[in-house]
Protein backbone atom coordinates (compact mmCIF):
# COMPACT_ATOMS: atom_id res chain seq x y z
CA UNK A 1 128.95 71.01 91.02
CA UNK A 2 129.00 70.58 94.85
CA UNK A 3 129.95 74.47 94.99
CA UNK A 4 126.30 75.45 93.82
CA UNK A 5 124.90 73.75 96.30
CA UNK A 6 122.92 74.92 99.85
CA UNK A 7 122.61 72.16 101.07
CA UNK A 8 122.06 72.86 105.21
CA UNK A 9 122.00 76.49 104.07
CA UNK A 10 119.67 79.12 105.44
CA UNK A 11 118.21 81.87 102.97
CA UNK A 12 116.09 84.78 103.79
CA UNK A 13 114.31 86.75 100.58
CA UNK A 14 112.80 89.51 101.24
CA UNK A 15 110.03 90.33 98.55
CA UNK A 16 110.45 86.95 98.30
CA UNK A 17 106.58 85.93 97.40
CA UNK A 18 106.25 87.17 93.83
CA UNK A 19 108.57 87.92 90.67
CA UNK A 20 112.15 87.81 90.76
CA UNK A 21 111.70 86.79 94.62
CA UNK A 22 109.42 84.00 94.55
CA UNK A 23 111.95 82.49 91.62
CA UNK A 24 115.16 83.00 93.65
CA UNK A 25 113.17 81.29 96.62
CA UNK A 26 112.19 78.51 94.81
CA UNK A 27 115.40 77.87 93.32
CA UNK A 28 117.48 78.18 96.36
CA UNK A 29 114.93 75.49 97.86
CA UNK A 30 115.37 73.24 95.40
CA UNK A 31 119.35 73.56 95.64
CA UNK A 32 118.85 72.59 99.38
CA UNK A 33 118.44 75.75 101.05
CA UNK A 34 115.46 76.31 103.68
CA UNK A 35 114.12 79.46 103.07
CA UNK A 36 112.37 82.53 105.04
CA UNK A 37 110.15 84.29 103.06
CA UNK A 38 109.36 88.36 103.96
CA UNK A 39 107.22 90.54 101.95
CA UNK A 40 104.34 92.33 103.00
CA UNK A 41 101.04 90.45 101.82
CA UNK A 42 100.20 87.54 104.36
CA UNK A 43 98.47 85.58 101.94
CA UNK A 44 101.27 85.58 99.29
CA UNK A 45 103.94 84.72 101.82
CA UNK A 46 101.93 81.51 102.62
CA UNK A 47 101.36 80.43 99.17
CA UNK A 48 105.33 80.52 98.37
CA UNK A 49 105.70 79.03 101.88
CA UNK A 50 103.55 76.11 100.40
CA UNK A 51 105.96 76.10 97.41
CA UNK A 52 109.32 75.54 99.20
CA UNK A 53 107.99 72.79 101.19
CA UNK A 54 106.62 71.32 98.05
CA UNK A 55 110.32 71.09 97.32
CA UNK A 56 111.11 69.21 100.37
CA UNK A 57 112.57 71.86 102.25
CA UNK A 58 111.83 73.42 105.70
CA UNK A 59 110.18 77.21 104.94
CA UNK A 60 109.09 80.17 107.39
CA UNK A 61 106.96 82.93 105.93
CA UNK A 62 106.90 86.76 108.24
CA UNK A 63 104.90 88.94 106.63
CA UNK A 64 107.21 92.90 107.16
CA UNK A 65 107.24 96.26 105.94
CA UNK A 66 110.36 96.47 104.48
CA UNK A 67 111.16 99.99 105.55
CA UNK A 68 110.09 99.34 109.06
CA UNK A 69 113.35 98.88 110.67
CA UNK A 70 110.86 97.11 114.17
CA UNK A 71 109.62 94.55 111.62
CA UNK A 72 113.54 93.72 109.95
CA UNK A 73 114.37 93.27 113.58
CA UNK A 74 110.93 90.63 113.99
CA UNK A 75 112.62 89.06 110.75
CA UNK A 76 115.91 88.44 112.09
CA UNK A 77 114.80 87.00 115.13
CA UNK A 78 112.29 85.03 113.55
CA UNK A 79 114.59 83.29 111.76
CA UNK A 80 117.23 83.11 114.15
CA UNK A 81 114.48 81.28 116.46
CA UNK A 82 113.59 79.19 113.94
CA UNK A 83 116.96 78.36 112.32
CA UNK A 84 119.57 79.31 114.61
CA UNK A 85 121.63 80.67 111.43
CA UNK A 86 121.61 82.78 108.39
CA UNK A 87 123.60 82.09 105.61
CA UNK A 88 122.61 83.99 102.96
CA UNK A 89 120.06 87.28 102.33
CA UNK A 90 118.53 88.65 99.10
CA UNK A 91 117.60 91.55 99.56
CA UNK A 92 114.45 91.66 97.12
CA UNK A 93 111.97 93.76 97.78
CA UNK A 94 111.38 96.57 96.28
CA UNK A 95 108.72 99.32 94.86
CA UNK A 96 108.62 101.24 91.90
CA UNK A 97 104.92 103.65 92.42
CA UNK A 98 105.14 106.20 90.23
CA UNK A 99 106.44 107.20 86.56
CA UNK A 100 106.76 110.71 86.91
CA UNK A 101 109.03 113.36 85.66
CA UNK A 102 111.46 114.86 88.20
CA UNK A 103 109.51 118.36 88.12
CA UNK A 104 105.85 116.68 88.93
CA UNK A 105 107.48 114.39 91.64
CA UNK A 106 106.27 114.84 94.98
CA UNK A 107 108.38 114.82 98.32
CA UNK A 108 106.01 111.91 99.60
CA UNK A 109 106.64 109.73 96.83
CA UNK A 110 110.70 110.53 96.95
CA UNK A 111 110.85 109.40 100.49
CA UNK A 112 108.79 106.51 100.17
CA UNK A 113 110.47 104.62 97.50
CA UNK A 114 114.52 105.40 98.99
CA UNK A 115 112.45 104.21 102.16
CA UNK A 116 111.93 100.91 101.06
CA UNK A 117 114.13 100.55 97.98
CA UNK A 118 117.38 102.25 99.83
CA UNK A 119 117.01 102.45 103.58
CA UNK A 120 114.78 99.34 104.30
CA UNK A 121 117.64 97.07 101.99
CA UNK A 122 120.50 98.65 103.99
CA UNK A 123 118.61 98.36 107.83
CA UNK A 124 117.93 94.59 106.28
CA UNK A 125 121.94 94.47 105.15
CA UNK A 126 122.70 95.82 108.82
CA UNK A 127 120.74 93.54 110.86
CA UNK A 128 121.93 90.53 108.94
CA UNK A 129 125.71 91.15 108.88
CA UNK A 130 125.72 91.48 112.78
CA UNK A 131 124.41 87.91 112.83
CA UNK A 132 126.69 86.92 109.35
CA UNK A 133 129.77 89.01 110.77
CA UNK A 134 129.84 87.04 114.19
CA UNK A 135 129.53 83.72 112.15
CA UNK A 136 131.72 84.85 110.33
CA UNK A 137 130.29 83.63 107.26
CA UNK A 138 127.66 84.77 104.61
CA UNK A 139 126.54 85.63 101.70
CA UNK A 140 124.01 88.84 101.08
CA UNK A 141 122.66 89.48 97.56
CA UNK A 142 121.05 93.03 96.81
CA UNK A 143 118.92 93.12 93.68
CA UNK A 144 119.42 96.82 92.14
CA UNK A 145 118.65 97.58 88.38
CA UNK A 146 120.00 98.52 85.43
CA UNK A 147 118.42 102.10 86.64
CA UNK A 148 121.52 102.26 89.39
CA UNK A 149 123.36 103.14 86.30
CA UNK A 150 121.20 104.07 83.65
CA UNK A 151 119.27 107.59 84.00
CA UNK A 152 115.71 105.93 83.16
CA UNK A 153 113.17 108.83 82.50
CA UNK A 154 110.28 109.43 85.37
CA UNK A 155 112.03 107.06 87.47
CA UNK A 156 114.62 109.70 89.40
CA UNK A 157 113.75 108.41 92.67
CA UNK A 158 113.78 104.80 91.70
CA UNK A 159 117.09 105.21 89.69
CA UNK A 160 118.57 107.48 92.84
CA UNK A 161 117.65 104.91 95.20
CA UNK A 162 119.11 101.54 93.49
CA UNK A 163 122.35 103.82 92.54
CA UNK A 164 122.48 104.04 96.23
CA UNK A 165 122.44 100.47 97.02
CA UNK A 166 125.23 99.77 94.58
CA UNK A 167 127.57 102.02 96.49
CA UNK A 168 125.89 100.03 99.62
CA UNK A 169 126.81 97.49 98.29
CA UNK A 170 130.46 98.22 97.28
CA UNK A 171 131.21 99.73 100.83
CA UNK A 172 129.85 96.61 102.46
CA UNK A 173 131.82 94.59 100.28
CA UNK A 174 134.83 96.39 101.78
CA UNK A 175 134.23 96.46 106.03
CA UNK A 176 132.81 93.04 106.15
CA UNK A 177 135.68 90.83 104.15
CA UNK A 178 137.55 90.32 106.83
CA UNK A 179 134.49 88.24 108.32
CA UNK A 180 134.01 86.50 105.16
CA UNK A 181 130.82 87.80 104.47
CA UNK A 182 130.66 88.66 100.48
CA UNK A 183 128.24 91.05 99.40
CA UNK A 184 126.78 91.38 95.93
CA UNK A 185 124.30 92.98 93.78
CA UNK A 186 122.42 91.61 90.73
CA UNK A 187 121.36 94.74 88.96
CA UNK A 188 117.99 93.39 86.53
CA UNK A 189 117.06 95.06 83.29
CA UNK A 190 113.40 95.17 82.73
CA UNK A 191 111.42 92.00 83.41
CA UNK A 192 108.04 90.29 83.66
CA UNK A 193 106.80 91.24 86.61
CA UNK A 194 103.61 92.53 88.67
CA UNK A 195 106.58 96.02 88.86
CA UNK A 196 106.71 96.23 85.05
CA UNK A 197 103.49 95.43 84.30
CA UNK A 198 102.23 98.85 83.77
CA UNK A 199 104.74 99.37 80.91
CA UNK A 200 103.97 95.90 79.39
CA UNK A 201 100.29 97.59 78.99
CA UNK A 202 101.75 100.64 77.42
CA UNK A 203 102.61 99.54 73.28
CA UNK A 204 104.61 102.61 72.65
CA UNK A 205 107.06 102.42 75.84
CA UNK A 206 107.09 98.08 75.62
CA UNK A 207 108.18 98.90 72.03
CA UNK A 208 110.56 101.26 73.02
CA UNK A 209 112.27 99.38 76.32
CA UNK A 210 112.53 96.11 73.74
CA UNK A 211 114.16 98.11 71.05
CA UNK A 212 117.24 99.37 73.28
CA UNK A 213 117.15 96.04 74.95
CA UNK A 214 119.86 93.81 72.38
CA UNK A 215 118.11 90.49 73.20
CA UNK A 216 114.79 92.12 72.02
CA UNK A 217 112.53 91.02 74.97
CA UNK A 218 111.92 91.37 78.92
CA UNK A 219 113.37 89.06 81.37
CA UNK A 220 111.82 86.30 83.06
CA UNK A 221 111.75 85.95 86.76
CA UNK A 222 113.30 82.75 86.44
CA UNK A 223 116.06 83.75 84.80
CA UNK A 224 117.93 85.15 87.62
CA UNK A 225 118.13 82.15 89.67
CA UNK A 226 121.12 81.39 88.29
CA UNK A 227 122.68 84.56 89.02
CA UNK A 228 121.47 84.23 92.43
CA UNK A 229 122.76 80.78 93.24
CA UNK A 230 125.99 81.24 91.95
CA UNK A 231 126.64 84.31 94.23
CA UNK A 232 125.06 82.40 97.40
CA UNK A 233 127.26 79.51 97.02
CA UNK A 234 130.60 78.58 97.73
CA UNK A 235 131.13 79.31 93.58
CA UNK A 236 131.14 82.95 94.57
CA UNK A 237 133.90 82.62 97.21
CA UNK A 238 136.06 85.03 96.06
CA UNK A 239 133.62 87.49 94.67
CA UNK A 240 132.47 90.33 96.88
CA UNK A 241 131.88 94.16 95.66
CA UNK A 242 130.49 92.72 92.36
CA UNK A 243 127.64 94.00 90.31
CA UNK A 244 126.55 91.18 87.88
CA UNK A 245 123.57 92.14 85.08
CA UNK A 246 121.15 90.17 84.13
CA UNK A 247 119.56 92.54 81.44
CA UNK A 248 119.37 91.19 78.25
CA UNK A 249 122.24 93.36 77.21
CA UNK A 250 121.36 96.60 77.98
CA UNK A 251 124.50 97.73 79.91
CA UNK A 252 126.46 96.27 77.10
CA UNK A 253 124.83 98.66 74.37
């Protein structure tokens, strides 16, 4: 079980103070990781901050705009300052606005969810493989969906956006294995979160998104942390290009 473990292991997650995030953070502190939490609300950064500590490890919390590519570059450094390493990045964060259909969408709302969803995970993927690249070591996780895949109604630019960061991904993969740098996704079906929580208000649509899910219910947050640790450990060391679902079945059906 010494393969699972991060033990002197340094883990940025960005959206890393709520949902899926906050649970990944908190489990890779308790396998031994210190963690840097980024996501945008100052106040929620601290909190989890105050979390991973509470689990005995060293934590650093930088408040960013994802899709800033000035405030990934304040990350890195942060960290780097702080740290002096990064082993592993989850690239978390993520926005879903808007349930529209592709006819009523507007231009605004397409570029600002590939901004942070696409172009802010890849400028995050960028900066950190310089740093993982010359270590020549690392591990970088990008959480996509089961929408990467899966045309979801009055989510085009949600769906277009984490189909783009499996290719990301895949390409990645590819350039950076010769540094031993192994790049992932986990791609989520629907969960509990502040995201879905419009939907979970909605009877007709949660009745609807259970139904075609096979294990009958949303996810939890915490139930990715397994996912997550496996492919940020040395269990995952010949595993790069993969896209791993944690959906409840959905993909399967």
């Amino acid at each position: 079980m010494s393969n699972f473990s991060l033990a002197g292991k340094v883990a940025i997650v960005t959206g890393g103070s709520r949902g899926i995030g906050r649970s990944i953070a908190l489990g890779f502190a308790e396998a031994g990781a210190d963690v840097v939490i980024a996501s945008r609300t100052a106040a929620d950064v601290e909190r989890t901050v105050d979390e991973v500590k509470g689990r005995g490890q060293r934590a650093l919390g930088v408040p960013i705009d994802i899709s800033r590519s000035a405030d990934i570059s304040a990350l890195v450094s942060a960290t780097l300052e702080t740290f002096g390493r990064i082993d592993v990045l989850v690239n978390n964060a993520g926005i879903s606005p808007v349930f529209s259909r592709a006819l009523k969408l507007s231009e605004d709302d397409w570029n600002r969810i590939l901004a942070v969803n696409l172009t802010g995970a890849f400028l995050a993927c960028q900066a950190v493989g310089r740093v993982m690249t010359e270590q020549r070591a690392g591990k970088i996780i990008n959480i996509a969906s089961i929408g990467a895949t899966s045309g979801l109604p009055r989510f085009t630019a949600y769906c277009a956006a984490k189909g783009g960061l499996l290719q990301v991904t895949r390409v990645l993969a590819q350039e950076w294995a010769e540094y031993n740098v192994q790049v992932n996704a986990i791609a989520p079906g629907y969960v509990e979160t502040d995201m879905t929580s419009g939907l979970q208000d909605n009877p007709r649509l949660l009745d609807e998104i259970i139904f075609r899910t096979p294990m009958r219910r949303l996810g939890k947050p915490d139930e990715f942390v397994g996912a997550a640790l496996l492919l940020a450990s040395e269990s995952s060391s010949y595993i790069t290009g993969h896209i791993l679902y944690v959906d409840g079945g959905w993909s399967a059906a």
